[in-house]
Protein backbone atom coordinates (compact mmCIF):
# COMPACT_ATOMS: atom_id res chain seq x y z
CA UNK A 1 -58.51 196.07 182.78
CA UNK A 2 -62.00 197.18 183.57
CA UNK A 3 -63.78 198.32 186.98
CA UNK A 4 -66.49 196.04 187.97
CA UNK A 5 -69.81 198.20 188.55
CA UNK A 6 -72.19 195.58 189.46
CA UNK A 7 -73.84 194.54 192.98
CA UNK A 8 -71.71 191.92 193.46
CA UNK A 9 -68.45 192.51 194.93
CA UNK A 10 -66.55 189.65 194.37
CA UNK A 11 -62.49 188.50 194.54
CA UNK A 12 -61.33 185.41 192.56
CA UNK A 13 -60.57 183.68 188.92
CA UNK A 14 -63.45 181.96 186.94
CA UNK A 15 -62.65 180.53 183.92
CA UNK A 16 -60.37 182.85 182.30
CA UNK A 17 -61.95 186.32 184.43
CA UNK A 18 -59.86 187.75 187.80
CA UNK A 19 -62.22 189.98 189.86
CA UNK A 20 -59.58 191.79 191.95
CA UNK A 21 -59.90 194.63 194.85
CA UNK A 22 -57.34 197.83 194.58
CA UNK A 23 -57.12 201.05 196.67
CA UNK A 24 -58.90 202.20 193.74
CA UNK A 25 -62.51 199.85 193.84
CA UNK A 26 -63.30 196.81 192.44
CA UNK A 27 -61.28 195.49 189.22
CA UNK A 28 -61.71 192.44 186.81
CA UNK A 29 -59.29 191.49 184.07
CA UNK A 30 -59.07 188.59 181.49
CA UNK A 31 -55.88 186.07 181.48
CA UNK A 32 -53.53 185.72 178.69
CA UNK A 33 -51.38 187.77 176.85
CA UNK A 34 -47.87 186.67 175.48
CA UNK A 35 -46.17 183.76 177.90
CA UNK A 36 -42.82 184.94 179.89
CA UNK A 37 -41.16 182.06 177.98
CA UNK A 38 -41.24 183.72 174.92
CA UNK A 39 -40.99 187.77 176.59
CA UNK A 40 -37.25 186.39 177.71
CA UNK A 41 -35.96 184.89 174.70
CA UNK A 42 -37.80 186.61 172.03
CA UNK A 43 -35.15 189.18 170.40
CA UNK A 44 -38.55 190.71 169.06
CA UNK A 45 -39.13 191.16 173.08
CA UNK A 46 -35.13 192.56 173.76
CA UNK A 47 -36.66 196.18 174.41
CA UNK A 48 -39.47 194.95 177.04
CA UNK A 49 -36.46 192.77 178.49
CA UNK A 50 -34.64 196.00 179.01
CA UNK A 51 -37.42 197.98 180.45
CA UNK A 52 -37.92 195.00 182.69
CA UNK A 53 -34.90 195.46 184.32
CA UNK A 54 -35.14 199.03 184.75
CA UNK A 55 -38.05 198.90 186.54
CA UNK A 56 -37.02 196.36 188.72
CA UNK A 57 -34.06 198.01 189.66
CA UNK A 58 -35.95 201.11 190.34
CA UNK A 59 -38.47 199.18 192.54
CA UNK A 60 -35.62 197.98 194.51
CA UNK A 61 -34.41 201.29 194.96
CA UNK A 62 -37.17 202.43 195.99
CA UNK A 63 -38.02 200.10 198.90
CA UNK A 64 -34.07 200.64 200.06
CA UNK A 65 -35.25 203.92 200.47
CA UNK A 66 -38.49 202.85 202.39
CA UNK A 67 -36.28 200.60 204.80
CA UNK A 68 -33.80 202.60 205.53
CA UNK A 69 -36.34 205.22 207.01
CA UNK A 70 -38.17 202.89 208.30
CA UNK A 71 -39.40 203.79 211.56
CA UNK A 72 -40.42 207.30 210.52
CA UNK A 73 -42.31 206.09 207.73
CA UNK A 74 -44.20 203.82 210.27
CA UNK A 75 -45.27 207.25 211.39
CA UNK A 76 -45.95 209.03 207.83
CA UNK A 77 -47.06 207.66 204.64
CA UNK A 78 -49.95 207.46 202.39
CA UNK A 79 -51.56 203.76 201.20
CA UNK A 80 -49.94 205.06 197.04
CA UNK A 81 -46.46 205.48 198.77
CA UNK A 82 -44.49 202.22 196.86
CA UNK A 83 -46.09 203.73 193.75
CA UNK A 84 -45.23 207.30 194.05
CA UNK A 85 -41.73 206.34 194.93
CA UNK A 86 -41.23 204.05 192.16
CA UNK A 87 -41.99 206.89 190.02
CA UNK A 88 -39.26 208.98 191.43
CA UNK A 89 -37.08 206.26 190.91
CA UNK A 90 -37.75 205.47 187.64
CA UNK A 91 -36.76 209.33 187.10
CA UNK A 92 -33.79 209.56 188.71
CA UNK A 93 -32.84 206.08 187.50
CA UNK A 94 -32.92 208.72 183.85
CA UNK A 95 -30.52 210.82 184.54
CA UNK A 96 -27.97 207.72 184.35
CA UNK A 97 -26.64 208.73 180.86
CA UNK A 98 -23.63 206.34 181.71
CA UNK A 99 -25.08 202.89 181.18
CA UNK A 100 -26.34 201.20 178.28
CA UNK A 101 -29.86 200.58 177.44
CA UNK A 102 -31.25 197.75 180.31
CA UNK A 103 -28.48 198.87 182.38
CA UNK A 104 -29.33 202.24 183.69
CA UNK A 105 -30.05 202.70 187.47
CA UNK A 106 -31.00 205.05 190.23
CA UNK A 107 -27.01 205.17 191.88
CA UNK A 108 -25.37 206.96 188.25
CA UNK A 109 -28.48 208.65 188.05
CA UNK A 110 -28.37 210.13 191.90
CA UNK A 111 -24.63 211.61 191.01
CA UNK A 112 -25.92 214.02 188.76
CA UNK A 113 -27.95 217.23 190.80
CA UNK A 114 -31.05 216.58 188.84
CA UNK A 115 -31.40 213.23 190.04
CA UNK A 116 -30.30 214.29 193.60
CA UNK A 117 -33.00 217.34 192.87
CA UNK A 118 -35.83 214.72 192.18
CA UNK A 119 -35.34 212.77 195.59
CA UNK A 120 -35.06 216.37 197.22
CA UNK A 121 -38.41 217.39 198.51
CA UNK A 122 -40.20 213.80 198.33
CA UNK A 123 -42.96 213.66 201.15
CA UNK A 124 -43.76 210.20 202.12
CA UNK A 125 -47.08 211.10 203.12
CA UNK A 126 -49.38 212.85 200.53
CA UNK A 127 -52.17 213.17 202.58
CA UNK A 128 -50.03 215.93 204.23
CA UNK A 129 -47.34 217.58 202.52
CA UNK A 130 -44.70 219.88 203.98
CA UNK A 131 -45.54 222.76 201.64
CA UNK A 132 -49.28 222.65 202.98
CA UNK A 133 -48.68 222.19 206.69
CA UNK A 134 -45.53 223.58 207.72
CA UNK A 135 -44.66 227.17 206.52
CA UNK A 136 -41.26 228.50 209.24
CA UNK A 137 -37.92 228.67 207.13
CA UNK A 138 -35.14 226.50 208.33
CA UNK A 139 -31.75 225.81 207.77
CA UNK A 140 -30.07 222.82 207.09
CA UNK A 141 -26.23 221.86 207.73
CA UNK A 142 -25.41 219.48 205.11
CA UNK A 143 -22.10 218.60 207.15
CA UNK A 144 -23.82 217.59 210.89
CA UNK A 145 -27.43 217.30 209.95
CA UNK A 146 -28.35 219.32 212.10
CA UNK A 147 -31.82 221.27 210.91
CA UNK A 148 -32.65 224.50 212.56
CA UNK A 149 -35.61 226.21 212.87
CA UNK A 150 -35.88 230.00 213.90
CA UNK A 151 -38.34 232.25 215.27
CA UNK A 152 -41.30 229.19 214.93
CA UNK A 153 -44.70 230.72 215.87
CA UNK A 154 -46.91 227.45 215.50
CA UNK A 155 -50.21 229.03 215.47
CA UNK A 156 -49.40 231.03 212.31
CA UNK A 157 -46.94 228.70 210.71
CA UNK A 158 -48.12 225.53 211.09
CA UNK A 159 -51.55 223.86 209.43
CA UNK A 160 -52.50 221.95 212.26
CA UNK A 161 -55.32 219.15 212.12
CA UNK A 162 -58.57 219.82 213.66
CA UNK A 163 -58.44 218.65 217.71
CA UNK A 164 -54.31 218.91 218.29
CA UNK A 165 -52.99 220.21 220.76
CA UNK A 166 -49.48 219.58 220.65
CA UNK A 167 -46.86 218.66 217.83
CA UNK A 168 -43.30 217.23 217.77
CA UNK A 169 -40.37 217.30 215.13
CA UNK A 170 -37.79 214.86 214.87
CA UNK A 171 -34.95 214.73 211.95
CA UNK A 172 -33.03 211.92 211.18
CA UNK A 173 -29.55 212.12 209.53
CA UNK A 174 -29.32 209.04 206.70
CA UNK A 175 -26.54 207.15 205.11
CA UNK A 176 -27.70 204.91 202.14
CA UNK A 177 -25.98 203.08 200.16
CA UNK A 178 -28.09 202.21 197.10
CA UNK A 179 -25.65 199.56 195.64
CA UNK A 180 -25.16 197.60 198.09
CA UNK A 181 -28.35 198.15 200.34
CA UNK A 182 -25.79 199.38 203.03
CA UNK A 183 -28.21 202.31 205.12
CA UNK A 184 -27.13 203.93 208.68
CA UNK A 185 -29.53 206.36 210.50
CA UNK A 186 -28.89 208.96 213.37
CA UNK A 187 -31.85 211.02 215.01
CA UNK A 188 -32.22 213.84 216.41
CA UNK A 189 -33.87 214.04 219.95
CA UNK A 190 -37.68 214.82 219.56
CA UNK A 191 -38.63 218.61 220.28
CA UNK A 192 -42.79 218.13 221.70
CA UNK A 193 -44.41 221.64 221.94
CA UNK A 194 -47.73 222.84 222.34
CA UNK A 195 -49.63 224.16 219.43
CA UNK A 196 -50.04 228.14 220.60
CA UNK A 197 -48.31 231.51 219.88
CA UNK A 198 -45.15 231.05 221.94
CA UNK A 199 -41.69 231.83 219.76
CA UNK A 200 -39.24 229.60 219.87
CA UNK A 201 -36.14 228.23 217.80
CA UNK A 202 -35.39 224.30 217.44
CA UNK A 203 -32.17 223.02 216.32
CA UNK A 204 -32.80 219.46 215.57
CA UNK A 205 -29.03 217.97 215.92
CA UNK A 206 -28.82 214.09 215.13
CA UNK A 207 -27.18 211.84 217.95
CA UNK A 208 -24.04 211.42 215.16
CA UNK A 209 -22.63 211.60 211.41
CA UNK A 210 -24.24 208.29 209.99
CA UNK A 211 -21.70 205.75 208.47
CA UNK A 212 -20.99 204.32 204.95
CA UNK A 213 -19.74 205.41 201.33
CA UNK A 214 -23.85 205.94 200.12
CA UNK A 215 -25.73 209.20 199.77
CA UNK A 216 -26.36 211.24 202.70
CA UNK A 217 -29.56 212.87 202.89
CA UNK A 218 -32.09 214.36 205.85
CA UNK A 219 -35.79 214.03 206.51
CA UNK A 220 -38.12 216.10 208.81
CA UNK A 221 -40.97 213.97 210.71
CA UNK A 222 -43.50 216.49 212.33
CA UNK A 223 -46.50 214.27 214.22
CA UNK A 224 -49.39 215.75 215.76
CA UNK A 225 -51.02 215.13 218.89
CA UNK A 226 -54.48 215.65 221.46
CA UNK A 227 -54.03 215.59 225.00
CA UNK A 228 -56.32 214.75 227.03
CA UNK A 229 -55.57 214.65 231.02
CA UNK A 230 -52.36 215.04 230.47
CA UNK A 231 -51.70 212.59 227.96
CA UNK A 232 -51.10 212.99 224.10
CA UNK A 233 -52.51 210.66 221.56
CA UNK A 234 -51.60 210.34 217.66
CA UNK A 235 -54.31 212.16 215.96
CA UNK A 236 -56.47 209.45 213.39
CA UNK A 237 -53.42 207.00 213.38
CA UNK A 238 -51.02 209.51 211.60
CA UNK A 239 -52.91 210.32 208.94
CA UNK A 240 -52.04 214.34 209.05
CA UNK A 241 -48.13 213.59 209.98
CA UNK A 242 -45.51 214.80 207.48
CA UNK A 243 -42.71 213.47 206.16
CA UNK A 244 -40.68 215.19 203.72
CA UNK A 245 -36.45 214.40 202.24
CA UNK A 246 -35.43 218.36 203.16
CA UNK A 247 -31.70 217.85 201.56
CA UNK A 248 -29.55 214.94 199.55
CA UNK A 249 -25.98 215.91 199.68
């Protein structure tokens, strides 16, 4: 694979050249290679085979993940998100030292607390971590969800965005399956509050426990907003919102 550097900015095949267009700038690439024929019935090919399935596992695991937090993620992600969480994945799907070679996947690899540890933490938006914007301790009760936050002075613990005014935090409680694809969700009501020096302590408490046999786990969505008479508008379409996995049980 090779960048393309020249005037012309073109996407397409000719002949046996793909010009392509990534988030990364302007690609082009040759065809060929060996055929998929021979990659899945080749025994010289067994270990690619293997890896194959891995990786597709982990990509699926990935997206469950994605879906099942779906309408915060709407609200908080960054355009390398698939890839970043593939790569988690594919880490977790490590710790599986249960299942053979081929065989190993993110579920054996999430009952071990270094695969739980991995997923722990993840922000879905890089573009604005939770370690760079939000700074107030909190507490988190593994059994009811509930996330509270003491003592939360937002001009001094939060790294707000240029032109907001306000910001809001919402939690949501998660059930998720990853065998099955079985997810349930319950949220928390949204806490808005102007961006100033007032004190004040938020307990986040979802609307239930979520359902199902999966891993349970909690994520913090904090949006920002302008107002302008009287109104509050999404600053740059998200861009500085967080979203951050604050505890897998």
């Amino acid at each position: 694979m090779a960048r393309n550097s020249s005037l012309f900015k073109i996407e397409g095949t000719l002949d046996n050249v793909t010009f392509y267009k990534s988030a990364d700038g302007y690609f082009v690439r040759t065809k060929g290679g060996v055929s998929k024929n021979r990659i899945m019935n080749d025994p010289a090919f067994v270990r690619t085979r293997e890896n194959g399935s891995e990786f597709g596992r982990s990509a699926s695991s990935g997206k469950l993940l994605r879906d099942a937090v779906s309408s915060f993620v709407f609200k908080a992600k960054d355009s390398k998100l698939s890839s970043r969480l593939m790569k988690v994945m594919s880490d977790i799907k490590n710790q599986d030292l249960v299942s053979a070679r081929g065989e190993r996947n993110v579920v054996e690899g999430l009952a071990t607390a270094t695969g739980k540890a991995y997923l722990k933490g993840f922000d879905f938006n890089n573009r604005a971590t939770m370690r760079s914007v939000f700074f107030s301790p909190f507490l988190v009760d593994a059994a009811t969800g509930v996330i509270t936050i003491a003592d939360l002075k937002p001009t001094e613990q939060i790294r707000f965005p240029e032109g907001a005014t306000h910001f809001s935090l919402q939690s949501g409680f998660v059930n998720l399956d990853f065998e099955t694809g079985a997810s349930d969700i319950a949220y928390s009501a949204v806490s808005n509050l102007p961006i100033d020096g007032t004190v004040s302590t938020i307990a986040l408490t979802p609307s239930g426990v979520p359902t199902g046999t999966g891993l349970e786990f909690m994520v913090l969505l904090i949006e920002f907003f302008q107002e302008v008479n009287g109104q509050q508008y999404a600053l740059n379409n998200g861009a500085y919102n967080v979203l951050n996995i604050v505890e897998v049980v």
